[in-house]
Protein backbone atom coordinates (compact mmCIF):
# COMPACT_ATOMS: atom_id res chain seq x y z
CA UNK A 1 69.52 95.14 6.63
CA UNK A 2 71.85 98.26 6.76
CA UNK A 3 72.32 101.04 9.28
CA UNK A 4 72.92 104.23 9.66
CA UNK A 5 76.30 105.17 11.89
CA UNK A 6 73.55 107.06 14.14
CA UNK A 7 71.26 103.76 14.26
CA UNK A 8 73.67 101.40 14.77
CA UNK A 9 75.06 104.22 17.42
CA UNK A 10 71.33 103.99 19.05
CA UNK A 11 70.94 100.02 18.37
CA UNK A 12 74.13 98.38 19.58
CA UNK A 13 73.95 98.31 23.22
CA UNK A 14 70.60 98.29 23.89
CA UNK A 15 69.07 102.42 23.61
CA UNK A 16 65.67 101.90 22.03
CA UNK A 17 64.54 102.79 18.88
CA UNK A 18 61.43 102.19 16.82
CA UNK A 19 62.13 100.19 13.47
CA UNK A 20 60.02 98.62 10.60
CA UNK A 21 59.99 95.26 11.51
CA UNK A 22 59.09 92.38 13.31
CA UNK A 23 60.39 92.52 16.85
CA UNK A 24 58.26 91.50 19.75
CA UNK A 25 56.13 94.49 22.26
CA UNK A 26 57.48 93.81 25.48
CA UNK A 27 56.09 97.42 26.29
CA UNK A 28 52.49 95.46 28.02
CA UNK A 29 55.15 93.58 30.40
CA UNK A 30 56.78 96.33 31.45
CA UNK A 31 54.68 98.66 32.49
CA UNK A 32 53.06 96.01 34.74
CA UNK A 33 56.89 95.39 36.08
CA UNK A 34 56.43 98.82 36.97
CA UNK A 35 53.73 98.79 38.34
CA UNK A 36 54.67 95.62 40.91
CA UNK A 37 57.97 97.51 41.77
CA UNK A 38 55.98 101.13 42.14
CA UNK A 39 58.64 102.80 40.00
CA UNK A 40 58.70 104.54 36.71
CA UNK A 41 61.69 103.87 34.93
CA UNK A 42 61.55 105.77 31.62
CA UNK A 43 64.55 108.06 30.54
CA UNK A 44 62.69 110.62 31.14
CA UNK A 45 62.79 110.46 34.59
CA UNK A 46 66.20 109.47 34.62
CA UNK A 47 66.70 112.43 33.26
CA UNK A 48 65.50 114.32 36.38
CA UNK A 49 67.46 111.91 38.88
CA UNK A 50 68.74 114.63 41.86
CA UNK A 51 71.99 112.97 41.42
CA UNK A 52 72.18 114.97 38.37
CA UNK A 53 70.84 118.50 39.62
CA UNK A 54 74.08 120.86 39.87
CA UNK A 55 75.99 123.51 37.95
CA UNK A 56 77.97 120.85 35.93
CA UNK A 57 74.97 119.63 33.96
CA UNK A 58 74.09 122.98 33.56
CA UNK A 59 77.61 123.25 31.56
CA UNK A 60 77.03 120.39 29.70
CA UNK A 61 73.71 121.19 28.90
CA UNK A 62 74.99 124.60 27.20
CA UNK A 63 77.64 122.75 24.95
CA UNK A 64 74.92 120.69 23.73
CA UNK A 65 73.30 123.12 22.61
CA UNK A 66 76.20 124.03 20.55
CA UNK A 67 75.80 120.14 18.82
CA UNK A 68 72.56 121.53 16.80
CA UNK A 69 73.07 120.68 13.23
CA UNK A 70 76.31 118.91 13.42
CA UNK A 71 74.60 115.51 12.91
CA UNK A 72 76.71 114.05 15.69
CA UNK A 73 75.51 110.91 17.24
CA UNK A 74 75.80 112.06 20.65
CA UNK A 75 73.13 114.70 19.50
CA UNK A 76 70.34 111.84 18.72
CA UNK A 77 71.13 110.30 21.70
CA UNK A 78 70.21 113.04 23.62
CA UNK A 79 67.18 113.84 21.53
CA UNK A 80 65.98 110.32 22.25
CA UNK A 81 66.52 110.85 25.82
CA UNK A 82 64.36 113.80 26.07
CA UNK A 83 61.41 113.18 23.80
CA UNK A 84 61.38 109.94 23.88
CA UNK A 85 57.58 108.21 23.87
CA UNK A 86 55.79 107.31 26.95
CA UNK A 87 55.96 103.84 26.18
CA UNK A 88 59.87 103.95 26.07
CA UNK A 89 60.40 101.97 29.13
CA UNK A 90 63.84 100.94 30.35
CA UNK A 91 64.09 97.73 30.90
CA UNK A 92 67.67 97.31 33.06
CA UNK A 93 66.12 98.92 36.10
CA UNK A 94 62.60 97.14 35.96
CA UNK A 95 64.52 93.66 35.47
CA UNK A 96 66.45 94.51 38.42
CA UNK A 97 63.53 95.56 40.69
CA UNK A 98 61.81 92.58 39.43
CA UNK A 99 63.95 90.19 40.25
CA UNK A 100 64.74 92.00 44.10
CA UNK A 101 61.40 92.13 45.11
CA UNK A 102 61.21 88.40 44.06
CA UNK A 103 64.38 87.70 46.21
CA UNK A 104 62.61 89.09 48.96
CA UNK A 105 64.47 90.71 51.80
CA UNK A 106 65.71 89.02 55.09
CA UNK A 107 64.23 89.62 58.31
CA UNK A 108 67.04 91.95 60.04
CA UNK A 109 66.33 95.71 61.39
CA UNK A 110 65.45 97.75 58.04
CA UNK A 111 64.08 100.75 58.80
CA UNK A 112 60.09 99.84 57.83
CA UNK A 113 60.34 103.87 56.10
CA UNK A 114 63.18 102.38 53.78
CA UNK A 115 61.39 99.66 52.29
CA UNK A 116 58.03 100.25 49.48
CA UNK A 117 56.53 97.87 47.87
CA UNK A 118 58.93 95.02 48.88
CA UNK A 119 62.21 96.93 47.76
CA UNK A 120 64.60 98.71 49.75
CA UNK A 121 65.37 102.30 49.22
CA UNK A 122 69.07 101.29 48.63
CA UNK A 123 67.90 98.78 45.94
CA UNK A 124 65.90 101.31 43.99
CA UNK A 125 68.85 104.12 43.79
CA UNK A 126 71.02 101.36 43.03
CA UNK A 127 68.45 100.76 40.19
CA UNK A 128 68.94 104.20 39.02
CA UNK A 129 72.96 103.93 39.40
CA UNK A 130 72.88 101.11 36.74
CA UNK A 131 70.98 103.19 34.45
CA UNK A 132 73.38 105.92 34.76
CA UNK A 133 76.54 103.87 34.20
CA UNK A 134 74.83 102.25 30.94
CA UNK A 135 74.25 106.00 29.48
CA UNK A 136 78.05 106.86 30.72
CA UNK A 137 79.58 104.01 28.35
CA UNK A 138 76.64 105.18 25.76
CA UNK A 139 78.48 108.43 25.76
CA UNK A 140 81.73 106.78 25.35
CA UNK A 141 80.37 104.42 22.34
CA UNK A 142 79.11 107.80 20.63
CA UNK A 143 82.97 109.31 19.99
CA UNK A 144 83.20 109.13 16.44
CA UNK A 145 86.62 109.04 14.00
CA UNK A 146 87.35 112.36 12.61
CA UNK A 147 87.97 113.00 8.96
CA UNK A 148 88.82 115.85 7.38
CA UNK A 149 86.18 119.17 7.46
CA UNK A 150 84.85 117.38 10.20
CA UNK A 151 85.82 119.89 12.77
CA UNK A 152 82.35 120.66 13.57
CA UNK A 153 82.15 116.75 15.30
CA UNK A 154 85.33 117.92 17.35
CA UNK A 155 83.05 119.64 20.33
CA UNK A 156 80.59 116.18 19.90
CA UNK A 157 83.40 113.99 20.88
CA UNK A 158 84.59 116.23 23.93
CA UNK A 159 80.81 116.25 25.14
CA UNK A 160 80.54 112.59 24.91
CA UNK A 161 83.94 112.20 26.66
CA UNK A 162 82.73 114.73 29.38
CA UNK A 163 79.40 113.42 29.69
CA UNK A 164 80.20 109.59 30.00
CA UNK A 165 82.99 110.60 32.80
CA UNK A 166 80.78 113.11 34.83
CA UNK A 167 77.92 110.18 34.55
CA UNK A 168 80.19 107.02 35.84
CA UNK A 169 82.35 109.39 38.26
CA UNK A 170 78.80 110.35 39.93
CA UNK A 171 77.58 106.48 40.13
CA UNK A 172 80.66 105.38 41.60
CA UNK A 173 80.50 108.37 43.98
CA UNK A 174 77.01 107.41 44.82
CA UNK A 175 78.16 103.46 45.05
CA UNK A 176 80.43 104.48 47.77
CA UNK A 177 77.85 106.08 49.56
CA UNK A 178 76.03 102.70 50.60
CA UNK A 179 79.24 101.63 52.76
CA UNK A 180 79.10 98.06 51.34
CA UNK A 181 82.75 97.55 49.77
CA UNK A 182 81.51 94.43 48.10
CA UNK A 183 78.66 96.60 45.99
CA UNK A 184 81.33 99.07 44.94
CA UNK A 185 83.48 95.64 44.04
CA UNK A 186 80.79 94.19 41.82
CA UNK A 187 79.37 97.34 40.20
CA UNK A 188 83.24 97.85 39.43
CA UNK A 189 84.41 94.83 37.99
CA UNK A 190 80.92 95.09 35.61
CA UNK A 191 82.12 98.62 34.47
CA UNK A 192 85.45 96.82 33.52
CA UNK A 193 83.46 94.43 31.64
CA UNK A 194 81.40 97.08 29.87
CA UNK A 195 85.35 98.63 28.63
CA UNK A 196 85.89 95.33 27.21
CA UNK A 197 83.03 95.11 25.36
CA UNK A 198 84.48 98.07 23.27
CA UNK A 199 87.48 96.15 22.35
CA UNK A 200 85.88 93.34 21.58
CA UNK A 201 83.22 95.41 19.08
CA UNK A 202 86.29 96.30 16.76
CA UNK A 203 88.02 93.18 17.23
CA UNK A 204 85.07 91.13 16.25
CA UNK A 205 82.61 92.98 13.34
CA UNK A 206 81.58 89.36 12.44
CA UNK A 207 80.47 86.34 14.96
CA UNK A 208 82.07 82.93 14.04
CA UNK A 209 80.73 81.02 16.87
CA UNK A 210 77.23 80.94 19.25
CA UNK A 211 80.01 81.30 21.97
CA UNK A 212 81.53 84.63 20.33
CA UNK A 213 77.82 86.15 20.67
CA UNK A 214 77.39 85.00 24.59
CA UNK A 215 80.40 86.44 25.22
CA UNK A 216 80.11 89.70 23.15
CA UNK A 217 76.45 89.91 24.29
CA UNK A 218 77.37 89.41 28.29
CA UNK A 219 80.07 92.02 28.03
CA UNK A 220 78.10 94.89 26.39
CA UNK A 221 74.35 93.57 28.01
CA UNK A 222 74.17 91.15 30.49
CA UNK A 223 76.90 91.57 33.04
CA UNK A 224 76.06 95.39 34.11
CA UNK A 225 72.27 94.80 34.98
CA UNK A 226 73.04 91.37 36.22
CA UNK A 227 75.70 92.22 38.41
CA UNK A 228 73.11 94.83 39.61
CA UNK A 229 71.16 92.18 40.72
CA UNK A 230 73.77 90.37 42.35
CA UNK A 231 74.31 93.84 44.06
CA UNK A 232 71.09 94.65 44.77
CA UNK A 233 71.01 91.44 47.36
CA UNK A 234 74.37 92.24 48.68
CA UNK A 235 72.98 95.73 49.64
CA UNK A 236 70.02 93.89 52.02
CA UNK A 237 72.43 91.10 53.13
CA UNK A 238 71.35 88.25 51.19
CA UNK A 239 73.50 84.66 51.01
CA UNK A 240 76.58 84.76 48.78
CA UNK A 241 74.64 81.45 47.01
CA UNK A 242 71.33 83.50 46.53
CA UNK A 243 73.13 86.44 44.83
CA UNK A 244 74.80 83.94 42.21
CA UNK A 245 71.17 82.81 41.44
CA UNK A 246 69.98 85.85 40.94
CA UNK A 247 73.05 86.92 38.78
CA UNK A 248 72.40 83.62 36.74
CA UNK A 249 68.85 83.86 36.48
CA UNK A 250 68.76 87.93 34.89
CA UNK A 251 71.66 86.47 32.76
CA UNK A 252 69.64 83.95 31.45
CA UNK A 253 66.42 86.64 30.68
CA UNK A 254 68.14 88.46 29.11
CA UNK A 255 70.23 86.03 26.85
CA UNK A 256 66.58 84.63 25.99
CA UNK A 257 64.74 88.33 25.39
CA UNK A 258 67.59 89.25 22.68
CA UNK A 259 67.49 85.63 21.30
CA UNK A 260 63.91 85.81 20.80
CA UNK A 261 64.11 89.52 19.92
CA UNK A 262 66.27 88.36 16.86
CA UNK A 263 64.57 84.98 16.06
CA UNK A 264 61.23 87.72 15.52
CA UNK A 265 63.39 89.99 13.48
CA UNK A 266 64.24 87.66 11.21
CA UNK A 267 61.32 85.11 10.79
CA UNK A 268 59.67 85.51 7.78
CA UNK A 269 56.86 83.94 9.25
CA UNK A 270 55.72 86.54 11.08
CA UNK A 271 53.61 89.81 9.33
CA UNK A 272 56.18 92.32 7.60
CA UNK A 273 54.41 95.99 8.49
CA UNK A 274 54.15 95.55 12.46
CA UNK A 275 56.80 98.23 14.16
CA UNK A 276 57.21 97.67 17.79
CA UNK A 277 59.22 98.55 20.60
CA UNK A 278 62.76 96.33 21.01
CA UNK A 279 63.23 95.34 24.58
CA UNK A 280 67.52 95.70 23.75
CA UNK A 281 67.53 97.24 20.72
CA UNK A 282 68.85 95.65 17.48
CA UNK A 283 71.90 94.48 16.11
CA UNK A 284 73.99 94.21 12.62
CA UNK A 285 73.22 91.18 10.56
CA UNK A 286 77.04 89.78 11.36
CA UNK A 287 76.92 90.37 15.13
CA UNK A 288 73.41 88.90 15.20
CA UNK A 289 72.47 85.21 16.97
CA UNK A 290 71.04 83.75 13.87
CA UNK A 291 74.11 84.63 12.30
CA UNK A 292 76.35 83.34 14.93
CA UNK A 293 74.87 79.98 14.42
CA UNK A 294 75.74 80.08 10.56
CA UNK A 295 79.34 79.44 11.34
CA UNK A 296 80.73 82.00 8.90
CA UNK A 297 84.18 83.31 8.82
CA UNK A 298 85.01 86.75 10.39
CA UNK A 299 85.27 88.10 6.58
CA UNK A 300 82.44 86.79 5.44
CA UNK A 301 79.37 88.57 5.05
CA UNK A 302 75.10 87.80 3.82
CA UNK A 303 71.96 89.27 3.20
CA UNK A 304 69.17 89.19 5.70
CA UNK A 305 67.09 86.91 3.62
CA UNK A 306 69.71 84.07 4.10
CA UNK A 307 68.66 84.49 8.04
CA UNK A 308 65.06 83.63 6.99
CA UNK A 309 65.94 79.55 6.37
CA UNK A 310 64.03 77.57 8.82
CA UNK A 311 66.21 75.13 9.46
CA UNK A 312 68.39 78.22 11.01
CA UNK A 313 65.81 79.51 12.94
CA UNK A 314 64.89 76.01 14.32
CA UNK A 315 67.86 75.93 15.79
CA UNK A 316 67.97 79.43 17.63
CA UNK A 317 64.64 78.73 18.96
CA UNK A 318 65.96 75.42 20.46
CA UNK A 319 68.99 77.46 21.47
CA UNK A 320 66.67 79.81 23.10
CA UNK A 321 63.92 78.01 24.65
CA UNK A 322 67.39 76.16 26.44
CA UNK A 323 68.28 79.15 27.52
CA UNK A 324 64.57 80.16 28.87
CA UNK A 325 64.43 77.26 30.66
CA UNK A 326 67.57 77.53 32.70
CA UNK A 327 65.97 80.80 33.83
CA UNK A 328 62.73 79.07 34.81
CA UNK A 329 64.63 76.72 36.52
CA UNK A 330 66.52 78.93 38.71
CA UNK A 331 63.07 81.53 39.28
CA UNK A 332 61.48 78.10 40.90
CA UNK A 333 64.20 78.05 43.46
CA UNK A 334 64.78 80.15 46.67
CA UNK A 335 62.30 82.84 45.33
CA UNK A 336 59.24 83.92 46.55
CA UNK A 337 56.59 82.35 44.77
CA UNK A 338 53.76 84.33 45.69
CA UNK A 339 55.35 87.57 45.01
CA UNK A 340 54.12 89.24 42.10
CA UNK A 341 57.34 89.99 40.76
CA UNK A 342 57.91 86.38 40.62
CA UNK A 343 54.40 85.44 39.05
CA UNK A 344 55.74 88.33 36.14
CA UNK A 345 59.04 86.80 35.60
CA UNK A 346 57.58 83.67 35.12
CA UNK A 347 54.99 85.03 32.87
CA UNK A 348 58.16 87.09 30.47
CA UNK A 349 59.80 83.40 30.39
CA UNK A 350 56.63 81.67 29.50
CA UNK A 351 55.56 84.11 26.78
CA UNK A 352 58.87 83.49 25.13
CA UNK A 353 58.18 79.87 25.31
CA UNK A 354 55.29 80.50 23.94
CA UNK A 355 55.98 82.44 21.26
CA UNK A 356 59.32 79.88 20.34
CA UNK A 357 56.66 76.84 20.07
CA UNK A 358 54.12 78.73 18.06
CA UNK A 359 56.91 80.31 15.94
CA UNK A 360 54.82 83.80 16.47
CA UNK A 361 55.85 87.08 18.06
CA UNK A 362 54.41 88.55 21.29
């Protein structure tokens, strides 16, 4: 499978995009997530965040405009962001909310204005916060190398420059604005994680090793939105212990989701014309967990057709439902088990499960 520099621009860190092929719709599960945390969570209305309401996005807004028909990646990404379909949910915030509102919040003097639907106020514009760091380093990732006659791409890398800065400058403005040191310290050290991710991209265009793709995949996925929701319980004064669990246990969603995401993709047991909705987009073949398992050298490439062996695939599925089940595990301690939230993370791990044991996509 082969992409265009736009699509792998779109695919690689998780912006969604619709593709021919068999990846599993998450899209039922989250719009009940959002429905349990009461909070829509599409780019569109990320879009519209009052953060984002001044005179420099007005600027920025009016160089864009200057981007039409330069085919520059930064261009698509903003096209996506504004017309993208309803059922374009983002997942990073709704995890995070999810897995709050399961946590529950101590019984100390909140405010009972500052709290809806079990969340706190803090913990939904910290939500928000994560979102807009994720499309700051997008902005970054869309800079692309200049040739010659390619002046016209000049302005597109400026913009993306601008627009990732002015987008992570504002979060970590707004970070500071919650007076909890250790928030700004966690949220931090997972944007320094994100900036490694980019090295490691060009240092590693092929996976030798299932531990090359947890790394690469915790760096440029994992760590942001769960060291959100170690945040997020820092912000209501949770236990130092608690907040590792709930670091752990989105870790260990969202290693399964893209494990099971790619198992789909390339099982040719499933039906070849379905086209759904990614829940973290897609991947090249050589960065991919199937092919991390194949123990190929970094120089080595294949064809998508040598991911479709069985014995493979048996083997990321037992990879994955491991993984699935150290997330179970860790939902069945400390949280509330009668929260909703709770009975819907369960129900995302056991549909995976599911779906691993009957070899069929969700």
């Amino acid at each position: 499978m082969r992409f265009s520099p736009v699509l792998r621009f779109l695919t690689s860190n998780g912006f969604y995009v619709h593709i021919k092929n068999t990846t599993p719709n998450w899209q039922p599960l989250l719009s009940e997530g959002e429905k349990i945390i009461g909070y829509p969570s599409s780019l569109r209305s990320l879009v519209n965040l009052k953060y984002l309401f001044n005179e420099e996005v007005s600027t920025l807004i009016g160089y864009l405009r200057k981007l039409v028909g330069t085919q520059h990646p930064l261009l698509k990404l903003a096209t996506n962001m504004l017309e993208s379909p309803p059922k374009a949910a983002h997942s990073r915030s709704v995890l995070l909310l999810l897995i709050s509102k399961a946590a529950g919040i101590p019984q100390k003097n909140y405010q009972a204005d500052m709290i809806k639907h079990g969340i706190h106020e803090h913990q939904r514009q910290l939500a928000e916060l994560i979102e807009m760091i994720h499309l700051g380093i997008l902005g970054h990732r869309g800079i692309v190398d200049l040739k010659e006659n390619q002046s016209d791409l000049e302005q597109g890398n400026k913009i993306a420059v601008l627009g990732g800065d002015y987008l992570l400058s504002q979060a970590c403005g707004k970070l500071a604005e919650f007076r909890k040191p250790q928030v700004v310290e966690t949220i931090g050290n997972a944007i320094a994680e994100l900036s490694k991710a980019d090295f490691y991209l060009k240092d590693k265009q092929s996976l030798t090793s299932l531990t090359e793709w947890y790394q690469l995949t915790a760096l440029s996925v994992a760590n942001l939105v769960a060291s959100g929701c170690r945040a997020s319980l820092q912000l209501v004064d949770h236990s130092s212990s608690f907040q590792d669990q709930a670091y752990y246990l989105c870790r260990h969603m969202i290693f399964s989701c893209i494990m099971y995401n790619e198992i789909s993709q390339y099982s040719s047991l499933l039906p070849k014309d379905s086209s759904s909705l990614t829940l973290y987009g897609t991947v090249p073949i050589n960065r991919s967990f199937p092919f991390s398992l194949m123990k190929k050298s970094s120089n080595e490439s294949v064809a998508s057709e040598e991911l479709n062996d069985q014995q493979l695939l048996d083997q990321c599925r037992e990879q994955c439902l491991k993984e699935s089940n150290k997330a179970l595990i860790l939902l069945q301690t400390n949280f509330d088990q009668q929260s909703p939230a709770t009975t819907l993370l369960r129900s995302i791990i056991q549909r995976i499960q599911d779906g691993l044991v009957s070899k069929t996509v969700i």
